[in-house]
Protein backbone atom coordinates (compact mmCIF):
# COMPACT_ATOMS: atom_id res chain seq x y z
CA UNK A 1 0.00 0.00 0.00
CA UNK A 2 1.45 3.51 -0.58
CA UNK A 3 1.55 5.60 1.92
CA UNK A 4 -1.67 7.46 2.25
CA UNK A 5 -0.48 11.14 1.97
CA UNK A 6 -4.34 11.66 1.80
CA UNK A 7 -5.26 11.29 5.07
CA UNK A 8 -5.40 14.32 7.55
CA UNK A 9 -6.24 13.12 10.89
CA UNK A 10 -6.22 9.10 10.68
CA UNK A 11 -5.61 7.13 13.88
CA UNK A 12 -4.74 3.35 13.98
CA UNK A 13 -5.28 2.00 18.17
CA UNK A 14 -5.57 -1.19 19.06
CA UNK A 15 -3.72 -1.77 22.45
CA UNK A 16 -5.26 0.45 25.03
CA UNK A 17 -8.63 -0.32 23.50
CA UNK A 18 -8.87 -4.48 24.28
CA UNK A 19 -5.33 -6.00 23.09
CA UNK A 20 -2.34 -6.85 24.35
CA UNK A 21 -0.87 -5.94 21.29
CA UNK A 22 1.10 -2.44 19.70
CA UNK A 23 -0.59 0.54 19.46
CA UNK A 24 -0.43 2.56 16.36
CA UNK A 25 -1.51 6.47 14.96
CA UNK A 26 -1.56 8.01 12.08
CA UNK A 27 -1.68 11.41 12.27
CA UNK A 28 -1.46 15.21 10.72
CA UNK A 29 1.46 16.00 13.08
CA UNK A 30 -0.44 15.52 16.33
CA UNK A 31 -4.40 14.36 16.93
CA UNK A 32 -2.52 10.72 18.64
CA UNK A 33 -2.12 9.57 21.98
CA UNK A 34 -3.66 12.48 23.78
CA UNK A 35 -6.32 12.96 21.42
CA UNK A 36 -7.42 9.13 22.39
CA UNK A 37 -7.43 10.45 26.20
CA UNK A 38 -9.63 13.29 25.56
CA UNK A 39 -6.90 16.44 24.73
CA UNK A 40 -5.29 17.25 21.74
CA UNK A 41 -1.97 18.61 20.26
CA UNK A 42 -2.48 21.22 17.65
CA UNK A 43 0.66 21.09 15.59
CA UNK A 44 -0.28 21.36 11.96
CA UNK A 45 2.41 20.39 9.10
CA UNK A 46 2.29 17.08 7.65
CA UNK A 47 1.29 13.42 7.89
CA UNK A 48 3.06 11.36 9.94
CA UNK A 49 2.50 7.93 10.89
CA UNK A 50 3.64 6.39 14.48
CA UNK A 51 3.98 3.16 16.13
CA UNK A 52 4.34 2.86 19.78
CA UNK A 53 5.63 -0.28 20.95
CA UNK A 54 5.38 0.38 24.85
CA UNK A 55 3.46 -1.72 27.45
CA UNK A 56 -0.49 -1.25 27.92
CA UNK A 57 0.08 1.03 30.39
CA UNK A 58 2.84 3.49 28.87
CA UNK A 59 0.41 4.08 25.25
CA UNK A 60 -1.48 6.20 27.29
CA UNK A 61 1.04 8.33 29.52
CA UNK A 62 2.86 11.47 28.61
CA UNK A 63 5.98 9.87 27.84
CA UNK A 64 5.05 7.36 25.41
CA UNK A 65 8.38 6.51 22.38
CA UNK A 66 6.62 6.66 19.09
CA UNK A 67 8.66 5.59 15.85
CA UNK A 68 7.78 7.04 12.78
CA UNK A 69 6.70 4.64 9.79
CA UNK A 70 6.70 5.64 6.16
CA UNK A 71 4.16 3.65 4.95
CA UNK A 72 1.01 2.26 6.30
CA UNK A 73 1.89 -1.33 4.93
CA UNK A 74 4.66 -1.14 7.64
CA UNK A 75 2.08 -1.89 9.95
CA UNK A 76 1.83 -5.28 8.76
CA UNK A 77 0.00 -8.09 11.06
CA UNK A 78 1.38 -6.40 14.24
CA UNK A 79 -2.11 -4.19 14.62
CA UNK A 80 -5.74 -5.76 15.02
CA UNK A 81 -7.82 -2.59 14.92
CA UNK A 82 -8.04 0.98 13.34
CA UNK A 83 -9.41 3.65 14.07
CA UNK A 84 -10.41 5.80 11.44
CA UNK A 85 -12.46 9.33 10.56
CA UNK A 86 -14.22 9.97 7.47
CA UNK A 87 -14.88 13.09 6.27
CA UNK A 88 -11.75 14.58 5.32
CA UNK A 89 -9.44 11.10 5.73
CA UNK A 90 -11.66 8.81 3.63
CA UNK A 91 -13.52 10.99 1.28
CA UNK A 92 -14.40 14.71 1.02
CA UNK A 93 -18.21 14.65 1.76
CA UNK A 94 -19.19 12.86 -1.25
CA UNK A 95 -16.24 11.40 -3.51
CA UNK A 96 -13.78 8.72 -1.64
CA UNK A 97 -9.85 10.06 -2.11
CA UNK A 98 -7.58 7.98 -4.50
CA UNK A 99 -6.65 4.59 -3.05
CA UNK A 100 -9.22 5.33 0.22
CA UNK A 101 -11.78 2.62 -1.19
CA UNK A 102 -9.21 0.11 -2.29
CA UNK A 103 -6.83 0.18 0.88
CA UNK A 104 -9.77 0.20 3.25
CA UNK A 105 -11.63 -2.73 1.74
CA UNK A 106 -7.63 -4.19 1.09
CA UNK A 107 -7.26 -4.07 5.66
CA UNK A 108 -11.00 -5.37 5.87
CA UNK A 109 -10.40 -8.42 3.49
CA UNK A 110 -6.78 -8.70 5.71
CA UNK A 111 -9.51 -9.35 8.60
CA UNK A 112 -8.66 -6.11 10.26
CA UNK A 113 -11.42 -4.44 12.89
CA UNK A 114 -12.21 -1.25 11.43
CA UNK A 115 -14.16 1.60 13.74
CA UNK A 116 -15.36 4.90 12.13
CA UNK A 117 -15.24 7.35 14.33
CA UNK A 118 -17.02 10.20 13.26
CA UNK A 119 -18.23 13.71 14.93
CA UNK A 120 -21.58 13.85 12.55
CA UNK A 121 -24.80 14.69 14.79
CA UNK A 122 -26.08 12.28 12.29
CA UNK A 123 -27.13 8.39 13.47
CA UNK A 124 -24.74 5.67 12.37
CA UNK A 125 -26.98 3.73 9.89
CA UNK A 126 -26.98 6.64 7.44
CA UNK A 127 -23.32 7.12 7.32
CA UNK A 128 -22.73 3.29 6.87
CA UNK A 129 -25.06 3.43 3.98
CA UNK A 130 -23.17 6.60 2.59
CA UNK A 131 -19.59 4.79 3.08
CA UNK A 132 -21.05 1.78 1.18
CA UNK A 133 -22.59 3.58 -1.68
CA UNK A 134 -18.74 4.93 -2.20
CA UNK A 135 -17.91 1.29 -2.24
CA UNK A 136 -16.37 0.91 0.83
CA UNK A 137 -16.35 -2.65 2.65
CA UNK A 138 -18.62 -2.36 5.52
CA UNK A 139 -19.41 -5.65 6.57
CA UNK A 140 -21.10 -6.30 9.52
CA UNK A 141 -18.21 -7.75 12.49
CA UNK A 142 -15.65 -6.50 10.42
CA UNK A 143 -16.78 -2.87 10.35
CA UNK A 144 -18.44 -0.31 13.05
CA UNK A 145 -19.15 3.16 13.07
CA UNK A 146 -19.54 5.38 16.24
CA UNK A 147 -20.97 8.99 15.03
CA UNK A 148 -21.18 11.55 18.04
CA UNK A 149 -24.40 12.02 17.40
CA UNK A 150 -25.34 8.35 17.64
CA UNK A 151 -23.57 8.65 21.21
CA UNK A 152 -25.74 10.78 21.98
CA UNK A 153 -28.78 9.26 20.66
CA UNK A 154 -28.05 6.05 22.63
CA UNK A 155 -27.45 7.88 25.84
CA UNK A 156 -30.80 9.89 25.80
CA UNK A 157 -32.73 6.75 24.97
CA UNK A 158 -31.41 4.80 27.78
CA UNK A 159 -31.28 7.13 30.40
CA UNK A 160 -33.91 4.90 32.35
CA UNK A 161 -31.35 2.27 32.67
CA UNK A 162 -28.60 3.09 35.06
CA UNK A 163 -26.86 0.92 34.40
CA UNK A 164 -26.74 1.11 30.09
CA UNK A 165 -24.71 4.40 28.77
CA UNK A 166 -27.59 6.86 29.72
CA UNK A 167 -25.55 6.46 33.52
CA UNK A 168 -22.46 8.34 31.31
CA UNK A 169 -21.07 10.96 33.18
CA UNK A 170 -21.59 13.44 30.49
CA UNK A 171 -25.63 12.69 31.06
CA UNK A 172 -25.24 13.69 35.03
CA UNK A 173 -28.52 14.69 36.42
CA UNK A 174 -30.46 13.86 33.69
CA UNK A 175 -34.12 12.28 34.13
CA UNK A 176 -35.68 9.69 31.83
CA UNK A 177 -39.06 12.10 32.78
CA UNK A 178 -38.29 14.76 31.47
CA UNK A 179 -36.36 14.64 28.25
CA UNK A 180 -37.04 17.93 26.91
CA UNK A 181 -34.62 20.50 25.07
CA UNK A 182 -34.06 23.33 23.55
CA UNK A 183 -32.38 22.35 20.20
CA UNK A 184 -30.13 24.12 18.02
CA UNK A 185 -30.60 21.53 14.84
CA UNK A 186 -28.56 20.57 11.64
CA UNK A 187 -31.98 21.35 9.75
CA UNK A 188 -32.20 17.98 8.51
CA UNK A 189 -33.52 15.38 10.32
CA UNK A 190 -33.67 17.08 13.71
CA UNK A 191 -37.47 16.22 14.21
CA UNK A 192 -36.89 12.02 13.47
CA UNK A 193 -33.86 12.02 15.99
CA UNK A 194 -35.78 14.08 18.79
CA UNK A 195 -38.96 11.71 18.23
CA UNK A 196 -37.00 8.44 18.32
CA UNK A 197 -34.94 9.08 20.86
CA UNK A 198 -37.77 9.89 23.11
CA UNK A 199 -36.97 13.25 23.69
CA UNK A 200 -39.24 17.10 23.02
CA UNK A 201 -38.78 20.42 21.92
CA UNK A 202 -39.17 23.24 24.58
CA UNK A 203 -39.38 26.27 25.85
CA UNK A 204 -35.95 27.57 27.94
CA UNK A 205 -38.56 27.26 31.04
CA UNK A 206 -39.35 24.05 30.56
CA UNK A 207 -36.40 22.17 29.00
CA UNK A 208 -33.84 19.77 31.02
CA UNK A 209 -30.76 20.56 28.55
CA UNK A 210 -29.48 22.10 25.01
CA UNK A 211 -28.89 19.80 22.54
CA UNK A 212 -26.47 21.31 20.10
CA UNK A 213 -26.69 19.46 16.40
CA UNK A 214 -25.95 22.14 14.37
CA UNK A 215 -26.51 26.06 13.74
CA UNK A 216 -29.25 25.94 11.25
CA UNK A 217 -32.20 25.58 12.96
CA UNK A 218 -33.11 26.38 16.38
CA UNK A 219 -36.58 24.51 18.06
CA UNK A 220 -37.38 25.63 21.14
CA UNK A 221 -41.25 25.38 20.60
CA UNK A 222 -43.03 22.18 19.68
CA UNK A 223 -46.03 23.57 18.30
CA UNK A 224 -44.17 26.36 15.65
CA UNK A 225 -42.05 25.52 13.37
CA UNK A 226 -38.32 26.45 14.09
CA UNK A 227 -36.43 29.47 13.80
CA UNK A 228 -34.05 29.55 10.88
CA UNK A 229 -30.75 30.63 11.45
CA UNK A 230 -28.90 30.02 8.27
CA UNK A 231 -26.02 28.71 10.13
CA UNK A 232 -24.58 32.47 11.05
CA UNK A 233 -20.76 32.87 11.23
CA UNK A 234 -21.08 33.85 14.75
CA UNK A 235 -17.95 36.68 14.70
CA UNK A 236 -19.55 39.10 16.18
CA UNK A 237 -21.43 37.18 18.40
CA UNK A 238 -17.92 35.99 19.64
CA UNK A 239 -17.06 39.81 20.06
CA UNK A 240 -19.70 40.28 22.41
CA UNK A 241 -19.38 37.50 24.61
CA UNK A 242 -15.74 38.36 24.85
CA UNK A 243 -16.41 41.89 25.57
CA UNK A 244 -19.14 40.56 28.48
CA UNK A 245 -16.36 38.78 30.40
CA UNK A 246 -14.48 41.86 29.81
CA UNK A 247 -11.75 40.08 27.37
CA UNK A 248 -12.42 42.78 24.50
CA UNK A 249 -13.67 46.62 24.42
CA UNK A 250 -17.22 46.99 24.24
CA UNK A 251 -16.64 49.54 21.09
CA UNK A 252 -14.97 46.67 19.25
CA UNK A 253 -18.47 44.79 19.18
CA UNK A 254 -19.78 44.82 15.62
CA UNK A 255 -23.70 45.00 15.59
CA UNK A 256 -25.01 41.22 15.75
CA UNK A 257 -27.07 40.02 12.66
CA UNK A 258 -30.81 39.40 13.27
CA UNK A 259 -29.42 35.07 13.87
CA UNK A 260 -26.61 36.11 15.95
CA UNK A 261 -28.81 38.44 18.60
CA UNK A 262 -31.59 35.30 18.74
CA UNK A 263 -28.80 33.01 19.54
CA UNK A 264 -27.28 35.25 21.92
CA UNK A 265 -30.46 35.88 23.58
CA UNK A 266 -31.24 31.95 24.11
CA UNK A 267 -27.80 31.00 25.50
CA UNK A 268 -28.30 33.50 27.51
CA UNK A 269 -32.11 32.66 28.83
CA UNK A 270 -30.92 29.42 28.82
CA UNK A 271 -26.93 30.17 31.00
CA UNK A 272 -29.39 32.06 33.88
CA UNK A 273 -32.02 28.66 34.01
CA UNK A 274 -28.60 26.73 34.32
CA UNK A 275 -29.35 24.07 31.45
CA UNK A 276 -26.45 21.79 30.49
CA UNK A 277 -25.63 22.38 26.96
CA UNK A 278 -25.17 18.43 25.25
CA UNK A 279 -22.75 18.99 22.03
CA UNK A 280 -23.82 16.38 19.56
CA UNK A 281 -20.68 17.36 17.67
CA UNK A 282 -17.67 18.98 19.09
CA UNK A 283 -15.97 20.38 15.81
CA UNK A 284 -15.61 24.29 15.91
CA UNK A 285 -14.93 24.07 11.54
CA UNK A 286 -16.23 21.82 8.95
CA UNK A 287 -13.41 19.61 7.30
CA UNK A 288 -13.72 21.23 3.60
CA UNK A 289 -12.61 24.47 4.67
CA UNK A 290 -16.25 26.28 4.78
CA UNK A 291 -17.18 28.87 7.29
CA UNK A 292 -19.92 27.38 8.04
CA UNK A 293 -20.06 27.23 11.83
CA UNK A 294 -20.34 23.83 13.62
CA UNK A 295 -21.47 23.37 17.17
CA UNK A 296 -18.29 23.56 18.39
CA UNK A 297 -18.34 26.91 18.70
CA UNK A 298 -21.47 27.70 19.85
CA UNK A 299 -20.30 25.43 22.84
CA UNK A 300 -17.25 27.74 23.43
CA UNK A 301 -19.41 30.55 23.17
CA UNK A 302 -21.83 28.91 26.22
CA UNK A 303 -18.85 28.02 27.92
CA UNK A 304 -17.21 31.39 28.06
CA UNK A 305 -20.74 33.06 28.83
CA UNK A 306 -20.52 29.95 32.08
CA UNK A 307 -22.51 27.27 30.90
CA UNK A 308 -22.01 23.41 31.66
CA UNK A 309 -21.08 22.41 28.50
CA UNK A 310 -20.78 18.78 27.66
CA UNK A 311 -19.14 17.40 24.63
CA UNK A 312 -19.39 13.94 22.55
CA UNK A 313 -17.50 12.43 20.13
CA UNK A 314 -13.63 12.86 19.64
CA UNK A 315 -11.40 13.71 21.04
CA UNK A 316 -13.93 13.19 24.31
CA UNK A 317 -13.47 10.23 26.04
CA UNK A 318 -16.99 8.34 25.94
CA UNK A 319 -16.73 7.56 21.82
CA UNK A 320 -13.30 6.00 22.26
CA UNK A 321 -14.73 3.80 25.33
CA UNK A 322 -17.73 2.93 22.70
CA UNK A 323 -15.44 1.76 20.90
CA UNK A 324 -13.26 0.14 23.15
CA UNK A 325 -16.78 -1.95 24.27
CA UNK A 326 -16.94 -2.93 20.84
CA UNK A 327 -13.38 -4.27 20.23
CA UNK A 328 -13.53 -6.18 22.98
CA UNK A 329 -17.00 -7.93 22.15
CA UNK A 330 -15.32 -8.80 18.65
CA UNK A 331 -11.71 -10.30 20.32
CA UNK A 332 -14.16 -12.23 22.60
């Protein structure tokens, strides 16, 4: 396989997930170890791929020996598991890179356990049908895919069950009774995922938590239709937040759009009722390069106005243990 100069945030873990085996990580000059333990290094220059071959407990400390590889056929049969992220690794939203389809099906047909891990608010099954209409391999056993939206989907719908992942720490405080949110939504399927998950639009009064999906949409009353937002760039917004905590001159605030001030208004409704803010998809930019806001950002907004914010999908630790759950039920 040549080396996959394609790839711009791949990781390949396998020991501190369920083996006794290496650990490996691919990775655009940082996004490895520490991203798997929930922080990340934020040196950008070029791929590099890394093998660690420490014990168990070394893969995961601060002063873990990595030794760089040159191709990803250097791996060989030393690794079990990879995993991978899609949308700027695999393909580009819609077309799979060259050699993506070929030396993914190539490590799946080598009997390799492949996880997608994925920060789309989206459920699972609709990105395994995208990856397989690309042609990728994704047989069932072989193949899983953990979106951070699915994460969250699972935890609200078992939040009865204390002992199931709606008892994840991210879900403190939580009641099964009263599953009802404010929503800022991807403007796509926002009103399927609420309904199957068990969970209601409401009012700022009313609601348990913010679920943050996306900045296109925001629902905050079941009986009108939602507000749309247009996913706003949120600049200015930023400015006055900043300039609240007294981090920027109040003269340097540029006048919020109409989206920006109805945003600003709800975090803020919603910062004085103290509502945790769940982020069904941590990335502050999309991978293509647009400027099109993710709810990333809208989280560090909430946070720096003092709002619980609470964060799924990578590099936040409950995906990778997902995962790890996973792994283990395959080596078993």
């Amino acid at each position: 396989l040549q080396a996959m100069r394609w790839l711009v945030c791949l990781m390949l873990y396998s020991q501190h997930l369920y083996s006794p085996r290496l650990a490996a990580f691919i990775s655009f000059d940082g996004f490895w170890t520490d991203a798997v333990l929930g922080r990340q290094r934020c040196s950008r220059h070029r791929l590099r791929l890394y093998a660690s071959a420490e014990p168990r407990s070394a893969v995961v400390s601060e002063a873990t020996t990595t030794a760089r590889l040159g191709r990803l056929s250097h791996i060989g049969v030393t690794f079990d598991a990879l995993l991978l992220d899609q949308f700027g690794v695999l393909h580009d939203g819609s077309t799979p890179y060259q050699g993506a389809v070929e030396c993914f099906n190539h490590l799946v047909s080598s009997g390799k356990k492949i996880v997608l891990l994925s920060n789309s608010s989206k459920r699972s099954g609709k990105t395994r049908s995208k990856m397989a209409s690309m042609g990728f391999n994704m047989a069932q056993g072989a193949t899983e895919i953990i979106t951070s939206g699915d994460v969250v989907f699972q935890c609200l719908s078992q939040l009865q069950d204390s002992s199931a992942l709606g008892a994840a720490d991210e879900f403190r405080g939580f009641s099964a009774e009263r599953r009802r949110c404010v929503v800022f939504g991807n403007g796509d399927d926002d009103w399927e995922y609420l309904k199957d998950c068990g969970c209601q639009v409401a009012d700022v009064a009313d609601a348990q938590f913010i679920l943050a999906r996306g900045l296109f949409e925001l629902h905050r009353d079941a009986e009108s239709p939602p507000a749309v937002l247009g996913a706003p760039p949120l600049h200015a917004l930023g400015r006055r937040v900043a300039a609240a905590a007294g981090a920027a001159q109040q003269a340097d605030v540029p006048q919020l759009s109409e989206a920006e001030g109805l945003v600003y208004d709800v975090l803020l409704q919603c910062r004085a009722a103290a509502l945790p803010m769940i982020v069904a998809n941590p990335d502050f930019t999309r991978p293509d390069g647009n400027d099109s806001p993710m709810p990333g950002r809208l989280a560090g907004l909430y946070e720096a106005m003092g709002g619980d914010v609470r964060r799924i999908g990578k590099p936040h630790g409950l995906a990778y243990r997902i995962a790890a759950d996973w792994l283990e039920r395959q080596h078993s």
